[in-house]
N, C-alpha and C. Protein backbone atom coordinates (compact mmCIF):
# COMPACT_ATOMS: atom_id res chain seq x y z
N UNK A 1 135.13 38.21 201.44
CA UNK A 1 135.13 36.98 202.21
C UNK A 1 134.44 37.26 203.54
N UNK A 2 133.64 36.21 204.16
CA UNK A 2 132.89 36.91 204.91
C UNK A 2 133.60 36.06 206.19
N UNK A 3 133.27 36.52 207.61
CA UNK A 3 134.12 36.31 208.91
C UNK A 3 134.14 34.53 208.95
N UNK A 4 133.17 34.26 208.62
CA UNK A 4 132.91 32.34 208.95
C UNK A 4 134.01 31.94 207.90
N UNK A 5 134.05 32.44 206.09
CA UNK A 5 134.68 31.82 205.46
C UNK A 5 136.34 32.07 205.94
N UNK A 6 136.88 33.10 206.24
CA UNK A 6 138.08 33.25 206.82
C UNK A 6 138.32 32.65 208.11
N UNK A 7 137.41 32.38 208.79
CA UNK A 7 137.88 31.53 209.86
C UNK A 7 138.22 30.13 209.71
N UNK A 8 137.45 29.80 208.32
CA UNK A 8 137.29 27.98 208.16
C UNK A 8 138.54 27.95 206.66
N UNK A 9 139.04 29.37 206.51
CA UNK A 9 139.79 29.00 205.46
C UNK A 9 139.24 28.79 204.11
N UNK A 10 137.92 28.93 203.76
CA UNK A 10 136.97 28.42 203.00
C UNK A 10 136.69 29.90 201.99
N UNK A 11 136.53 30.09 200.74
CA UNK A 11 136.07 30.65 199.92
C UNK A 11 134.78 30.65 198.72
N UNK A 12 134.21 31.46 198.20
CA UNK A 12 134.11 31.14 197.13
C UNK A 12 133.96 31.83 195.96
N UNK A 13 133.94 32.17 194.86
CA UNK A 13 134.36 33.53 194.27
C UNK A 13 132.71 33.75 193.29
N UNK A 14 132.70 34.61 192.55
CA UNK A 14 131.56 35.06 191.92
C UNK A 14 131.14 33.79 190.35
N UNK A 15 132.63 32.88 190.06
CA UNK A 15 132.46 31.94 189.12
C UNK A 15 131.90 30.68 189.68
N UNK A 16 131.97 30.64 191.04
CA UNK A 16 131.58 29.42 191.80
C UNK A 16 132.96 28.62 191.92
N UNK A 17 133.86 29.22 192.19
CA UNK A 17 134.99 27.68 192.12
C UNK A 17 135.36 28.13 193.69
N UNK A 18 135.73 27.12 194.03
CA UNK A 18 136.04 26.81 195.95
C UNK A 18 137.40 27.34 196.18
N UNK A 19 137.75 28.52 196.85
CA UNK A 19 139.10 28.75 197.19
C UNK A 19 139.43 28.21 198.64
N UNK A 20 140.51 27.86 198.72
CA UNK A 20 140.88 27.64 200.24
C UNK A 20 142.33 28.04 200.23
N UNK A 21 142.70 28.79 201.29
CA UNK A 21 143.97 29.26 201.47
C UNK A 21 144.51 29.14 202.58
N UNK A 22 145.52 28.11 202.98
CA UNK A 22 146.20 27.86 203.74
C UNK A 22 147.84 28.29 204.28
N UNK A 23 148.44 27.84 205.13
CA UNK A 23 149.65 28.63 205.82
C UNK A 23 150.65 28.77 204.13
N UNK A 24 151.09 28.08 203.61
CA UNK A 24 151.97 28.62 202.38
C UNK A 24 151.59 27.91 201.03
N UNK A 25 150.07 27.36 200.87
CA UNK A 25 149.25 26.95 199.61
C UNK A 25 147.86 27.12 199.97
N UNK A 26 147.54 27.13 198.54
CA UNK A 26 146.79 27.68 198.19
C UNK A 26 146.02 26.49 197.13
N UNK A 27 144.51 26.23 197.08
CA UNK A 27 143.73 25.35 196.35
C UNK A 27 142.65 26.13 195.91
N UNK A 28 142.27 25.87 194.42
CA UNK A 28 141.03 26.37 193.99
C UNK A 28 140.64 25.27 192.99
N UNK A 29 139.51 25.44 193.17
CA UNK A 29 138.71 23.71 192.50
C UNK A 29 137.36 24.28 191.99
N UNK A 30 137.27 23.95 190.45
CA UNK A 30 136.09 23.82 189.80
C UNK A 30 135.92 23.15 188.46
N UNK A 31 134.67 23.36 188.08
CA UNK A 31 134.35 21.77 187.04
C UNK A 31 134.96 22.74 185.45
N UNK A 32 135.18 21.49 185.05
CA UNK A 32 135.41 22.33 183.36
C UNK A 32 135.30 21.02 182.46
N UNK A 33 134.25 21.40 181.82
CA UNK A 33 134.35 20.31 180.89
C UNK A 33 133.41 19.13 181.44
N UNK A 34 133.34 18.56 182.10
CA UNK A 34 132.51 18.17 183.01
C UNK A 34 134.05 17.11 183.58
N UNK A 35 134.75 17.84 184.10
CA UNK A 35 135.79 16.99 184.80
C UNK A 35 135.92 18.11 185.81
N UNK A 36 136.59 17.41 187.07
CA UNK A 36 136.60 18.92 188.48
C UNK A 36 138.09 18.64 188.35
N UNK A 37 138.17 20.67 188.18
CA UNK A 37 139.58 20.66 188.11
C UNK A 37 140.29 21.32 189.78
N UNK A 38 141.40 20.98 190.41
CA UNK A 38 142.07 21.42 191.21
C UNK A 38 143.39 22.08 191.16
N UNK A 39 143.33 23.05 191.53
CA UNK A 39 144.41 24.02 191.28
C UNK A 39 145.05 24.28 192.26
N UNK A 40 146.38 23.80 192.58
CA UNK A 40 147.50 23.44 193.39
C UNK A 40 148.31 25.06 193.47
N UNK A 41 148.80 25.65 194.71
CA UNK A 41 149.58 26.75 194.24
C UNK A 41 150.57 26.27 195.85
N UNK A 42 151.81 26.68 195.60
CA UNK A 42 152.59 26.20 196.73
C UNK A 42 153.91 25.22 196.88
N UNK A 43 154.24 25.21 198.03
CA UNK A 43 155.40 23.75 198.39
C UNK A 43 154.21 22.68 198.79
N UNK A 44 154.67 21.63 198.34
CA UNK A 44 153.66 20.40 198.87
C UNK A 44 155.27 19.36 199.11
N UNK A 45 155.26 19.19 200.36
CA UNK A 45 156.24 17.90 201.02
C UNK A 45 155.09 17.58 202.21
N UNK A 46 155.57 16.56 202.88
CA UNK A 46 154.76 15.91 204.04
C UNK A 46 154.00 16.92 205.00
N UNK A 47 154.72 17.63 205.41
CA UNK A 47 154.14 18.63 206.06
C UNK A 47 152.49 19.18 205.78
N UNK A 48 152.78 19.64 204.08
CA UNK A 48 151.84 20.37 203.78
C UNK A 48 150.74 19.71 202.63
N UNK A 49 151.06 18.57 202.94
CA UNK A 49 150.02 17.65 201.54
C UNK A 49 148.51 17.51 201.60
N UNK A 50 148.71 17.41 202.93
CA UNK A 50 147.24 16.71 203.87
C UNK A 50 146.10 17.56 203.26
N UNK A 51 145.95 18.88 202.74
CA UNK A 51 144.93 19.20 202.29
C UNK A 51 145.05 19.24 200.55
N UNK A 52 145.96 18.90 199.91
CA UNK A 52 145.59 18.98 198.61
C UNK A 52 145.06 17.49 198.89
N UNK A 53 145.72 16.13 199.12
CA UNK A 53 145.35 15.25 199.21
C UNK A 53 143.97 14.96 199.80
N UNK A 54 143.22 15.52 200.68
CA UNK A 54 141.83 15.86 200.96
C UNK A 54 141.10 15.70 199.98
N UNK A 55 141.30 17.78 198.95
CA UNK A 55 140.75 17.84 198.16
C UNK A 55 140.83 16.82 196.70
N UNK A 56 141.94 15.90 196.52
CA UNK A 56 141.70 15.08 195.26
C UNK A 56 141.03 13.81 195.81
N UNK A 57 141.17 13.38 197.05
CA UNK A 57 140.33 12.19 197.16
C UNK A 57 139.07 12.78 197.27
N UNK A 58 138.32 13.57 197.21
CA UNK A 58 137.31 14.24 197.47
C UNK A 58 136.37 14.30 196.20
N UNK A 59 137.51 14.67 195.38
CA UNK A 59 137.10 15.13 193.57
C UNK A 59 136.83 13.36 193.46
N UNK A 60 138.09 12.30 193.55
CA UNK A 60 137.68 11.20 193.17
C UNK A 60 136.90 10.30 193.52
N UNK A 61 136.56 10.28 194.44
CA UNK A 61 134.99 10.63 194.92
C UNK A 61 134.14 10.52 194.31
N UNK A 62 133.79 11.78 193.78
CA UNK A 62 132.72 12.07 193.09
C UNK A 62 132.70 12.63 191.45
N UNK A 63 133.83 12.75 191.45
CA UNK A 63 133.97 12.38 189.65
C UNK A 63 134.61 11.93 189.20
N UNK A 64 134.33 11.38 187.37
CA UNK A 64 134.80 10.10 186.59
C UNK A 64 136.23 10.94 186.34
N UNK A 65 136.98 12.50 186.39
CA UNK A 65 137.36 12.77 185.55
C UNK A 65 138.06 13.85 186.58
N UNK A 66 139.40 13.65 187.04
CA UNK A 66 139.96 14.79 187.89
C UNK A 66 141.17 15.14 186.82
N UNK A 67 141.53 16.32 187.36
CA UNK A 67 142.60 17.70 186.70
C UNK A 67 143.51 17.98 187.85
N UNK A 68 144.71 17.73 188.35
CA UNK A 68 145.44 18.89 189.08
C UNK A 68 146.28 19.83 187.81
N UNK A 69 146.31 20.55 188.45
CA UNK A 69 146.34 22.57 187.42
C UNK A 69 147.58 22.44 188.50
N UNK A 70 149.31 22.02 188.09
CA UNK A 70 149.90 21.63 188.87
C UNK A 70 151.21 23.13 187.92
N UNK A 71 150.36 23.87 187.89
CA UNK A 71 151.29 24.76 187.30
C UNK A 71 151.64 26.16 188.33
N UNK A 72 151.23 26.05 189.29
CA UNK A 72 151.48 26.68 190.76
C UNK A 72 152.36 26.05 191.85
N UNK A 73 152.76 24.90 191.52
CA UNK A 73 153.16 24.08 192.24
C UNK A 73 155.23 24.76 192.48
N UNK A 74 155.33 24.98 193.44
CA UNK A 74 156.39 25.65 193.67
C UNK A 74 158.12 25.13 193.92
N UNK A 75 157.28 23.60 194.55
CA UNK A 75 158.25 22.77 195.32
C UNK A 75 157.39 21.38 195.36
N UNK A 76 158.17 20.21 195.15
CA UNK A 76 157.40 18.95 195.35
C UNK A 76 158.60 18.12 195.91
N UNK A 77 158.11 16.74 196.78
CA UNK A 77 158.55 15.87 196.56
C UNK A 77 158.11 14.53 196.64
N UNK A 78 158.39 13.27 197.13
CA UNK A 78 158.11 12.34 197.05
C UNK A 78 156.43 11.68 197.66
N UNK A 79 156.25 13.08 198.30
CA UNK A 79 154.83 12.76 199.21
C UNK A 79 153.78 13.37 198.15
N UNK A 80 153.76 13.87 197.24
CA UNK A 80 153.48 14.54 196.28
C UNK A 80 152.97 13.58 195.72
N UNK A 81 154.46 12.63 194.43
CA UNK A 81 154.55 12.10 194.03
C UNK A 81 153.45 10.77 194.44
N UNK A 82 153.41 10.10 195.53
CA UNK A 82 152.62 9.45 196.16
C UNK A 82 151.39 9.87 195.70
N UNK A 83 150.79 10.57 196.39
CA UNK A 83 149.82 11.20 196.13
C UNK A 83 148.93 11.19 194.34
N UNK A 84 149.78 11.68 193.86
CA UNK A 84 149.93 11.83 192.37
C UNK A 84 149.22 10.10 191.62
N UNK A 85 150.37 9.19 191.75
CA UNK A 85 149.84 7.74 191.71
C UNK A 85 148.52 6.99 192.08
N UNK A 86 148.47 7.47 193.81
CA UNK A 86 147.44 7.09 194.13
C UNK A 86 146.16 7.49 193.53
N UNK A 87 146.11 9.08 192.88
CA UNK A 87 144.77 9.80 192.46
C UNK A 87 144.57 8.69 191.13
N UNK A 88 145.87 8.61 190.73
CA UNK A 88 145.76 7.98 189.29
C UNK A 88 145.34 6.56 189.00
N UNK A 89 145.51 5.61 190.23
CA UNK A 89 144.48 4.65 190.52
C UNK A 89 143.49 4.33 190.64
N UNK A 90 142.78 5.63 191.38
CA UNK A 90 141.36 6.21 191.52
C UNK A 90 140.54 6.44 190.82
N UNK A 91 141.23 7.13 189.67
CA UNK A 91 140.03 7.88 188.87
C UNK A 91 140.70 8.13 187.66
N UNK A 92 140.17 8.41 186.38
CA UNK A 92 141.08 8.80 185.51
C UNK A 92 141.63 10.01 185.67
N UNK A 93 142.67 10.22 185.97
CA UNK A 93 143.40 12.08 186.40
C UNK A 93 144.41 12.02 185.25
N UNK A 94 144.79 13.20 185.10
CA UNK A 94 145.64 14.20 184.20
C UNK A 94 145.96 15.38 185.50
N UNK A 95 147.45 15.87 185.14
CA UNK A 95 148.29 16.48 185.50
C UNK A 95 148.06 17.46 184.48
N UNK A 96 148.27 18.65 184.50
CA UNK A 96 148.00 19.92 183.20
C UNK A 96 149.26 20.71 183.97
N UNK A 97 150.05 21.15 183.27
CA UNK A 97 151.23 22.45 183.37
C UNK A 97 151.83 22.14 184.43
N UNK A 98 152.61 21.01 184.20
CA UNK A 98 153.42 21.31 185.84
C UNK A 98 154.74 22.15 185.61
N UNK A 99 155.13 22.57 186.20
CA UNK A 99 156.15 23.52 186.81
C UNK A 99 157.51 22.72 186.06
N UNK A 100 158.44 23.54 186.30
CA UNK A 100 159.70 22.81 185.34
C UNK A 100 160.41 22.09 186.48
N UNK A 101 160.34 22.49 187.48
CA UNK A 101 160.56 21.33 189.16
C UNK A 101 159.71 20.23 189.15
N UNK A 102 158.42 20.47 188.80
CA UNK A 102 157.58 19.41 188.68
C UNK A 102 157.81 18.37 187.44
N UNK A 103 158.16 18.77 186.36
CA UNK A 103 158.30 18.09 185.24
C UNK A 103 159.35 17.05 185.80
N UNK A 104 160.73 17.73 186.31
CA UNK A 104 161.79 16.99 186.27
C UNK A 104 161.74 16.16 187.17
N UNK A 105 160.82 16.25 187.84
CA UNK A 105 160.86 15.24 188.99
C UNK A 105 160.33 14.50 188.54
N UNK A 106 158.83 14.14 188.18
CA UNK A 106 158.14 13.09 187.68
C UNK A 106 159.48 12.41 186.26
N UNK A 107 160.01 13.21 185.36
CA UNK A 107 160.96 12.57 184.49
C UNK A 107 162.03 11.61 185.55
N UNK A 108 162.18 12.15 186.17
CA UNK A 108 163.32 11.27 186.86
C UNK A 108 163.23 10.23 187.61
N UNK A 109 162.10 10.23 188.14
CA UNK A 109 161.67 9.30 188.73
C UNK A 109 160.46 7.75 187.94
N UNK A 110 160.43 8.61 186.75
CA UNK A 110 159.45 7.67 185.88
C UNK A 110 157.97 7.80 185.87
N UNK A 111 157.69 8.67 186.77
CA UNK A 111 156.32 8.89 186.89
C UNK A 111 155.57 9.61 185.69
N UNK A 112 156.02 10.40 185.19
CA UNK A 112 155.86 11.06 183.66
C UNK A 112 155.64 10.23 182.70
N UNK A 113 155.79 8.71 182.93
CA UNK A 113 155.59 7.60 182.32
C UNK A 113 153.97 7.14 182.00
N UNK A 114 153.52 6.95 183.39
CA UNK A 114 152.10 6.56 184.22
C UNK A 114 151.21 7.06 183.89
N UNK A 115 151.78 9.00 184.40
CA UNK A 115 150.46 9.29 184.38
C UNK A 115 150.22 10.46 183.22
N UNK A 116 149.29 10.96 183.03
CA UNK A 116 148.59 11.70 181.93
C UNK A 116 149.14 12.92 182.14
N UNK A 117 150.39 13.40 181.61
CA UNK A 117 150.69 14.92 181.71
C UNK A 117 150.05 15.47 181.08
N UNK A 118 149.59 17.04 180.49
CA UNK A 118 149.31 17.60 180.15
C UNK A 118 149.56 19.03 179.28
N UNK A 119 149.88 19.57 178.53
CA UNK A 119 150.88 21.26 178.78
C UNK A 119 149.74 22.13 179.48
N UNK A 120 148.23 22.23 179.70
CA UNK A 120 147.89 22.76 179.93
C UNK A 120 146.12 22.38 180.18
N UNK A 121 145.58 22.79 180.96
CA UNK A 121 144.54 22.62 181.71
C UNK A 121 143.49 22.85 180.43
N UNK A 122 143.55 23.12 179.76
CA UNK A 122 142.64 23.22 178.51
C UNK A 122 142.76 21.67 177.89
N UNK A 123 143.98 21.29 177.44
CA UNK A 123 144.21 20.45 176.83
C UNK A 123 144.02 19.06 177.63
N UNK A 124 144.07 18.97 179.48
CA UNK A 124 143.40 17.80 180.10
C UNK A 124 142.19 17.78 180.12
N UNK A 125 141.80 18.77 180.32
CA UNK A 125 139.71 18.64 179.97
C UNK A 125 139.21 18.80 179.03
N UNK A 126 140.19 18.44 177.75
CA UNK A 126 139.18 18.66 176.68
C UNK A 126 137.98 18.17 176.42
N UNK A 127 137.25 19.32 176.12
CA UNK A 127 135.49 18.98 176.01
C UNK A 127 135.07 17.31 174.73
């Protein structure tokens, strides 16, 4: 990593996918399939949303076809959840592997209903 990318938090690895690593998460984003996938690692509550939420309005944006890779996801709650809906208004998104905290929350709340779960990031971008 070179001094500019650690200062801006910014990565990028030898496959081309975008790392960014922040105070207690972590995002890595690249295309598969021709859908851009984002890879969530961390607690996401209010505090700490502001940059995954960045990076998916970002993806929806500019593609027909977003992925959160929500199988890093450590801790969630309702700002999450938000979040989650809103992408799913946006654009066609899929959720791939969420976490067994993640599962039960979206079950409980009904959101597991809505939107496009996944078991696994292979199986939301299928080619």
């Amino acid at each position: 990593m070179s001094r500019d990318d650690a200062v801006t938090g910014h990565s990028s690895d030898a496959g081309g996918h975008r790392l960014r690593v922040l105070d207690q998460t972590t995002l890595v984003q690249y295309e598969r399939c021709g859908a851009w996938v984002v890879g969530a690692r961390g607690a996401y509550d209010m505090q700490s949303i502001t940059p995954l939420a960045d990076a998916l309005h970002a993806a929806a944006a500019e593609h027909p076809k977003v992925v959160l890779d929500a199988s890093g996801i450590t801790f969630a709650d309702s700002s999450l959840l938000n979040l989650l809906i809103l992408t799913h208004q946006a654009v066609d998104f899929r959720v791939a592997a969420p976490t067994q905290q993640l599962s039960r929350l979206l079950q409980l709340t009904g959101v597991d209903t809505v939107l496009k779960v996944r078991a696994t990031v292979e199986e939301a971008t299928a080619c």
